[in-house]
C-alpha atoms as a PDB file:
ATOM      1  CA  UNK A   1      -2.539 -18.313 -37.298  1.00  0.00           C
ATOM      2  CA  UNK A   2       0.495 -19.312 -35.190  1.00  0.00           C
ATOM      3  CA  UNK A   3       1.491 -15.652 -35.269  1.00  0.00           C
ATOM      4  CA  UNK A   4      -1.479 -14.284 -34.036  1.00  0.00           C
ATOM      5  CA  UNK A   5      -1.426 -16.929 -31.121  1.00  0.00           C
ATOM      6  CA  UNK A   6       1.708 -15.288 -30.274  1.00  0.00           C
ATOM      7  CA  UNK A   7       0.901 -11.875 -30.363  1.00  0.00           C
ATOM      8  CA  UNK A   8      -2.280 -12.517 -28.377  1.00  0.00           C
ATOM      9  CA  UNK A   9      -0.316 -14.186 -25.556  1.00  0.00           C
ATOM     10  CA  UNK A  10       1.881 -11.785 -25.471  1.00  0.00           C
ATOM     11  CA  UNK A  11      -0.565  -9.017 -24.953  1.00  0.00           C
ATOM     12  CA  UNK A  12      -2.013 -10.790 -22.387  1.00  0.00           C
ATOM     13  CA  UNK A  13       0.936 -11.680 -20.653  1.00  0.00           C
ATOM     14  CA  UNK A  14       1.693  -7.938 -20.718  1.00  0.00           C
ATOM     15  CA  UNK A  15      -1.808  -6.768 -19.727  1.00  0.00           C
ATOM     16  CA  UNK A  16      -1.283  -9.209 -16.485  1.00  0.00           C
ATOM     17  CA  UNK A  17       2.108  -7.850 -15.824  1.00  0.00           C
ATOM     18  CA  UNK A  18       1.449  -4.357 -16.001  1.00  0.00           C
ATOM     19  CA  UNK A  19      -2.890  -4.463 -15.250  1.00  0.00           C
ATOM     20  CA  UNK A  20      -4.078  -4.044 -11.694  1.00  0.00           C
ATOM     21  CA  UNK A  21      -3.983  -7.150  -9.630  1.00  0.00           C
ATOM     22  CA  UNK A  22      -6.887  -9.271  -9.242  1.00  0.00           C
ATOM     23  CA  UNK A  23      -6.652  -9.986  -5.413  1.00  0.00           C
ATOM     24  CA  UNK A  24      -5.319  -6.481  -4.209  1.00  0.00           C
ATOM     25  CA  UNK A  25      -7.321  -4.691  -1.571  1.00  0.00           C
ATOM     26  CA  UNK A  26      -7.836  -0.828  -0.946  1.00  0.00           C
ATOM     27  CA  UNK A  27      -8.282  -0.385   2.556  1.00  0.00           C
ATOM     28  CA  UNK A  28     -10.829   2.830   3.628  1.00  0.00           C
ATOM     29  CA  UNK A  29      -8.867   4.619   6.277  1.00  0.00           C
ATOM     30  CA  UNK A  30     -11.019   5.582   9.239  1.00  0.00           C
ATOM     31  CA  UNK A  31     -14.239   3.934   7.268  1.00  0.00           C
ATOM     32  CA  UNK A  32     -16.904   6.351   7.268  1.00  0.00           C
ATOM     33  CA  UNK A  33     -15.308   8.860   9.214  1.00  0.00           C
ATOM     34  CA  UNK A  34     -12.249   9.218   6.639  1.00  0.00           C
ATOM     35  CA  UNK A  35      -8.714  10.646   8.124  1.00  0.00           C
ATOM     36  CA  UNK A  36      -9.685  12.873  10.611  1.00  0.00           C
ATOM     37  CA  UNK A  37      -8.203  14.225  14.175  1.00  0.00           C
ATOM     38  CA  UNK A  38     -10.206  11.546  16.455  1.00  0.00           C
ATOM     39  CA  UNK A  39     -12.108  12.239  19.634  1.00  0.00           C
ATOM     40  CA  UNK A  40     -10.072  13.085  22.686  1.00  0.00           C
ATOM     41  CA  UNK A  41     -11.120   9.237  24.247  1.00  0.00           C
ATOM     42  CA  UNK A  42     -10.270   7.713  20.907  1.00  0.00           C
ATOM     43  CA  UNK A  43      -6.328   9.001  19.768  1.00  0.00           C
ATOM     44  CA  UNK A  44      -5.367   5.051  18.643  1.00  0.00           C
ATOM     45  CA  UNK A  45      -8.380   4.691  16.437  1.00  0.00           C
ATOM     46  CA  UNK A  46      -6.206   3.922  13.567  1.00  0.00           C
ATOM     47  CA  UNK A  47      -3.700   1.961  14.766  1.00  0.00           C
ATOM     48  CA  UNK A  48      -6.344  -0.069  16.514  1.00  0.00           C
ATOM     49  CA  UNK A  49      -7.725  -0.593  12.705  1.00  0.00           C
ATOM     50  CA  UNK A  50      -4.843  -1.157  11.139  1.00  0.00           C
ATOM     51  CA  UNK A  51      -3.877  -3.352  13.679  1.00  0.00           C
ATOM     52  CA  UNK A  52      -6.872  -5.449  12.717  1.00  0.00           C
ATOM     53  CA  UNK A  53      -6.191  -5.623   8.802  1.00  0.00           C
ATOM     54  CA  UNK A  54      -3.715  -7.749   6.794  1.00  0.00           C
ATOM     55  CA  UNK A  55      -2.237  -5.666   4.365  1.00  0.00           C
ATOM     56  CA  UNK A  56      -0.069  -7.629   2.142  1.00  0.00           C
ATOM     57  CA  UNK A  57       2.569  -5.891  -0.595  1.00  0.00           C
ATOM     58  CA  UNK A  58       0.356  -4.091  -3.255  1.00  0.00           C
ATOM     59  CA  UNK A  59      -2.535  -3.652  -1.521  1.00  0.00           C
ATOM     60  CA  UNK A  60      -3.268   0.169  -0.853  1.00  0.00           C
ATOM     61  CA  UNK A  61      -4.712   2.664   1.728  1.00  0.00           C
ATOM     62  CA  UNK A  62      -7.193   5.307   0.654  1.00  0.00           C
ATOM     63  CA  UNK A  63      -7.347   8.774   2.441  1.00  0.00           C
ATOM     64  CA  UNK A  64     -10.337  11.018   2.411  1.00  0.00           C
ATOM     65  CA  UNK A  65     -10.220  14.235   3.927  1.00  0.00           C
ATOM     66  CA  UNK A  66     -10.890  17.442   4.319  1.00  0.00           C
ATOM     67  CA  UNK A  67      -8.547  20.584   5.065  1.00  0.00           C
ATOM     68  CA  UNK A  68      -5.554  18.588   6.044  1.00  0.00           C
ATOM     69  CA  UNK A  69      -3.076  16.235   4.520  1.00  0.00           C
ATOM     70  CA  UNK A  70      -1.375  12.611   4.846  1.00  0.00           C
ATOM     71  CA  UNK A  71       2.365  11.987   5.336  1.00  0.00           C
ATOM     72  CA  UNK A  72       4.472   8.913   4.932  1.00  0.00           C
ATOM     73  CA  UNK A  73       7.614   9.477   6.907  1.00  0.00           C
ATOM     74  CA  UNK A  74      10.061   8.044   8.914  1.00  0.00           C
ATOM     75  CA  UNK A  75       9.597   6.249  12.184  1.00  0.00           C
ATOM     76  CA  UNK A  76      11.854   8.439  14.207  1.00  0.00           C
ATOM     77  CA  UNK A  77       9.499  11.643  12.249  1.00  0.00           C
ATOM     78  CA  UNK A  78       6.010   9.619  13.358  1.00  0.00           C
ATOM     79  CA  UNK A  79       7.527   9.295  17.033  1.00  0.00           C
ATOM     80  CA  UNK A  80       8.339  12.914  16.827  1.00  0.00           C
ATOM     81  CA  UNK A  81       4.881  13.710  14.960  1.00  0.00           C
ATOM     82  CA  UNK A  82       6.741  15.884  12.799  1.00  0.00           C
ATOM     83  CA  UNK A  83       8.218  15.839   8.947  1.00  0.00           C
ATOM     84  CA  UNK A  84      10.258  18.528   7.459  1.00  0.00           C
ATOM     85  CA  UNK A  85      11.049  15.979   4.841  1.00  0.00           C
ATOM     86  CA  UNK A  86       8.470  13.580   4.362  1.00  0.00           C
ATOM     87  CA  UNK A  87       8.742  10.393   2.068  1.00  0.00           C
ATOM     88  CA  UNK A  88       5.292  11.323   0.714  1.00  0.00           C
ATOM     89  CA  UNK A  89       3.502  14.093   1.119  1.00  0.00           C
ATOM     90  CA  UNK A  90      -0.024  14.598  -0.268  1.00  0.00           C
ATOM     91  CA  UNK A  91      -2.954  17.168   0.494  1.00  0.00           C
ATOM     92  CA  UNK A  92      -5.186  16.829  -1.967  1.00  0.00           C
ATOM     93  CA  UNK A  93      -8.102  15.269   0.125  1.00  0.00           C
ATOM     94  CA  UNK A  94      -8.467  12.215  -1.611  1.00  0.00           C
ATOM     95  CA  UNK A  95      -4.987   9.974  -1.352  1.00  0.00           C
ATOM     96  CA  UNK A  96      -4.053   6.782  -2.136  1.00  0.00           C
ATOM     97  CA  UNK A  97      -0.746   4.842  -1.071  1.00  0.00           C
ATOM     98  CA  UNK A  98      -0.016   1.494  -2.834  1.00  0.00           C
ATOM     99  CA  UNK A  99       1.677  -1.048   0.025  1.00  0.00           C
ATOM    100  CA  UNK A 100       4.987  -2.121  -2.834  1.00  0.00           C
ATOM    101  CA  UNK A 101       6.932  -3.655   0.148  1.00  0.00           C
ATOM    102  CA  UNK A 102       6.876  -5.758   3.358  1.00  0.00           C
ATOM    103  CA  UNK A 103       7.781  -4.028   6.220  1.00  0.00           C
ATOM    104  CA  UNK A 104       6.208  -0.725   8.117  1.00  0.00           C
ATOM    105  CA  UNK A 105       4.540   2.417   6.858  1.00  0.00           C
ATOM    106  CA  UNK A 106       4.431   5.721   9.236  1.00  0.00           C
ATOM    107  CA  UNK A 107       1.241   7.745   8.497  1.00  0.00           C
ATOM    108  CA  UNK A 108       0.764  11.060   9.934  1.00  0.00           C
ATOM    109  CA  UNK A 109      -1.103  14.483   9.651  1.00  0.00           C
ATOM    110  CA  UNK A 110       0.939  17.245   8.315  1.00  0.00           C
ATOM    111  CA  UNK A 111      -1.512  19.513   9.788  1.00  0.00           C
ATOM    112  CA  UNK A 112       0.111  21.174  13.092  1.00  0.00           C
ATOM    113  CA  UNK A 113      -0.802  19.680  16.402  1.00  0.00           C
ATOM    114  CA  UNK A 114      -3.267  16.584  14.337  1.00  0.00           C
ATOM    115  CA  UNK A 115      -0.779  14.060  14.812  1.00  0.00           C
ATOM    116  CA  UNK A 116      -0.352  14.588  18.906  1.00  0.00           C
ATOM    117  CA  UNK A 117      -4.275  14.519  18.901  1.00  0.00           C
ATOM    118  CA  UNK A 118      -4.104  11.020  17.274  1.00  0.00           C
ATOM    119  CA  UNK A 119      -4.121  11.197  14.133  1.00  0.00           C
ATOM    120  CA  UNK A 120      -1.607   8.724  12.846  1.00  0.00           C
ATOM    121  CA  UNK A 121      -1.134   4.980  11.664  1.00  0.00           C
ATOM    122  CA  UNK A 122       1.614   2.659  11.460  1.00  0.00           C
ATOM    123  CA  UNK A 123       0.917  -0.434   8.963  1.00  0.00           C
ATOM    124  CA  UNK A 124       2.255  -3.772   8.552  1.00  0.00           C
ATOM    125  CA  UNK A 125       2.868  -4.838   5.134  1.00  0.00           C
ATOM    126  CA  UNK A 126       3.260  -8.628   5.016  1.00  0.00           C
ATOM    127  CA  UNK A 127       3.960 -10.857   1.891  1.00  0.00           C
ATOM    128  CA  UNK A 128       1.875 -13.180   0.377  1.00  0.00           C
ATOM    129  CA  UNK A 129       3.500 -16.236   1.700  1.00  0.00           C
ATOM    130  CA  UNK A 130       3.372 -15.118   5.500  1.00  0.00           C
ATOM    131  CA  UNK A 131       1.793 -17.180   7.882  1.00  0.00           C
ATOM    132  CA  UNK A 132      -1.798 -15.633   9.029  1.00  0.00           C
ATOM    133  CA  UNK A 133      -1.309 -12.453  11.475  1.00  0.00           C
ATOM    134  CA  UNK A 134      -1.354 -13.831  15.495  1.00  0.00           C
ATOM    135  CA  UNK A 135      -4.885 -12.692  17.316  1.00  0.00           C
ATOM    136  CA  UNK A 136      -4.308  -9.201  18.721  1.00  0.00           C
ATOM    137  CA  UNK A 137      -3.475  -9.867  21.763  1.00  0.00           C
ATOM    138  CA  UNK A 138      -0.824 -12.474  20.937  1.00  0.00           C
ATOM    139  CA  UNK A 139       0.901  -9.877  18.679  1.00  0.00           C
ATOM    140  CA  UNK A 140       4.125  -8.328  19.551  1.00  0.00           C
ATOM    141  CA  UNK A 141       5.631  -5.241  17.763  1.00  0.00           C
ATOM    142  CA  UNK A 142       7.398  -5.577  14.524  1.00  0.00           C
ATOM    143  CA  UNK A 143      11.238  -4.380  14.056  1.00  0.00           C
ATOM    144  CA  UNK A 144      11.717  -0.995  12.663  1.00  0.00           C
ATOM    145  CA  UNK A 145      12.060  -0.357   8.715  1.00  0.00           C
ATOM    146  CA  UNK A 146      14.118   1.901   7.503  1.00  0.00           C
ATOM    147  CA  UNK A 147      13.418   0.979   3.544  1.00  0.00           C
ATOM    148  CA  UNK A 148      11.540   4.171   2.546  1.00  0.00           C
ATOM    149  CA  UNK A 149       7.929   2.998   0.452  1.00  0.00           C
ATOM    150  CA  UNK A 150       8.024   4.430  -3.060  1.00  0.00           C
ATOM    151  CA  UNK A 151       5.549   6.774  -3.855  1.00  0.00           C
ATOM    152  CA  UNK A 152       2.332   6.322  -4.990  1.00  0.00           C
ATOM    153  CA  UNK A 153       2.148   6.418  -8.977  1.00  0.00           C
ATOM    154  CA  UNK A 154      -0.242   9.262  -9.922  1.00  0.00           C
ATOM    155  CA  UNK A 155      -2.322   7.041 -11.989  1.00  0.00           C
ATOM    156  CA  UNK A 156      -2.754   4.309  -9.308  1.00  0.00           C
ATOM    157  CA  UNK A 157      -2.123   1.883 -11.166  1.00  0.00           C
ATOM    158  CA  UNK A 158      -0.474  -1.051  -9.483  1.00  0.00           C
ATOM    159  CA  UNK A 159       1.163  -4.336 -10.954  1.00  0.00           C
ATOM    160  CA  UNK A 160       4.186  -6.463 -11.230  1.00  0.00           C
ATOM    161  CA  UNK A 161       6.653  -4.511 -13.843  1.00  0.00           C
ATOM    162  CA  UNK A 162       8.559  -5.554 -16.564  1.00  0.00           C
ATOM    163  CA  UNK A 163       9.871  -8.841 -14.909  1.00  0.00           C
ATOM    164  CA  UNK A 164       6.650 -10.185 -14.549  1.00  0.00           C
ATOM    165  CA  UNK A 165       5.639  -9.524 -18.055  1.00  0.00           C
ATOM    166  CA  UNK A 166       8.776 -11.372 -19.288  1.00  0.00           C
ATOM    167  CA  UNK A 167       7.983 -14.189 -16.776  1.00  0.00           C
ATOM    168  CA  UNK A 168       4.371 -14.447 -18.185  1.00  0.00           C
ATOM    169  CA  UNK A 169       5.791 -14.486 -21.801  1.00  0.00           C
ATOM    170  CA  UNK A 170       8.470 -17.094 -20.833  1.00  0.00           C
ATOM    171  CA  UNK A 171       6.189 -19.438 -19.880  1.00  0.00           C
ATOM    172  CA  UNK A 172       3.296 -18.812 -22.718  1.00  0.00           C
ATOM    173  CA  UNK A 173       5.699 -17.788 -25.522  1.00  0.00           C
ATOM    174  CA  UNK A 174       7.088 -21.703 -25.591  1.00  0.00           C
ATOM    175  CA  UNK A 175       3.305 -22.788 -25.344  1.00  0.00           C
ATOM    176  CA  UNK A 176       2.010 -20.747 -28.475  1.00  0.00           C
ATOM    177  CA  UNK A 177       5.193 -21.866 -30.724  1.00  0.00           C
ATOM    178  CA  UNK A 178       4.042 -25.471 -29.731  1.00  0.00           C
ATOM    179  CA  UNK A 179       0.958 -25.535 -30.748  1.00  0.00           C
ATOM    180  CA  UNK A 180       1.114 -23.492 -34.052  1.00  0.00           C
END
């Protein structure tokens, strides 16, 4: 009996570790319209919307589109609006990016001239212990990241890794052996 305690705890400990996280958020970039160029009157649409989320480390952004693509690059390429190497690169019309740090993401069209026309998006990634996000107009630019995000994984699937799963098992492994 004890051993089967053990062996279900650990498989649970392991489905947390590596199973999607309960309180992670995908965000719908541009809503209803998707990630599209925006009207001439409207070129900060998304950084207006992302400036009104709170995107903490493994929450992710999903991109719909059509006949373009979504970047992740550099902040000197997003200035520029221009990647010849981009961190990510995706153009399959339906993207997701998992948020796996604190700091800044630079989104932008790879589609020429999309990007000048508005069509890019810098997030904040904050952690979960940060104090709640100052109103908008109290908020003043974040510092510059330079720690590139890591690419999306192709199934999506998001989670804490190995050292969670031996955290997890830590604690319940002691707590099974106990009461057998």
């Amino acid at each position: 009996m004890a051993n089967r305690l053990v062996a279900l705890l650990l498989f649970l400990a392991l489905f947390a570790a590596f199973g999607e996280r309960s309180d992670a958020i995908t965000f719908e970039v541009g809503g209803e319209h998707g990630w599209a160029v925006p009207p001439a009157n409207e070129a900060g649409v998304y950084n207006e919307w992302a400036s009104k989320n709170r995107f903490l480390v493994g929450d992710s952004v999903h991109f719909k589109y059509a006949k373009d693509s979504v970047m992740v690059v550099t902040v000197d390429d997003y200035d520029k609006c221009q990647a010849s190497h981009p961190i990510f690169f995706s153009n399959n019309g339906d993207t997701g990016v998992r948020l796996d740090r604190q700091g800044l993401f630079y989104f932008i069209s790879g589609v020429a001239g999309h990007c000048e026309r508005g069509q890019r998006m810098i997030i904040k990634v904050i952690g979960h212990d940060a104090p709640p996000a100052p109103a908008p107009n109290e908020a003043s630019p974040p510092p510059p990241s330079s720690a590139p995000p890591t690419p999306p994984h192709p199934s999506g699937a998001t989670g804490t890794g190995l050292a969670g799963a031996i955290a997890v098992a830590a604690v319940l492994l002691p707590v099974a052996v106990l009461g057998a």
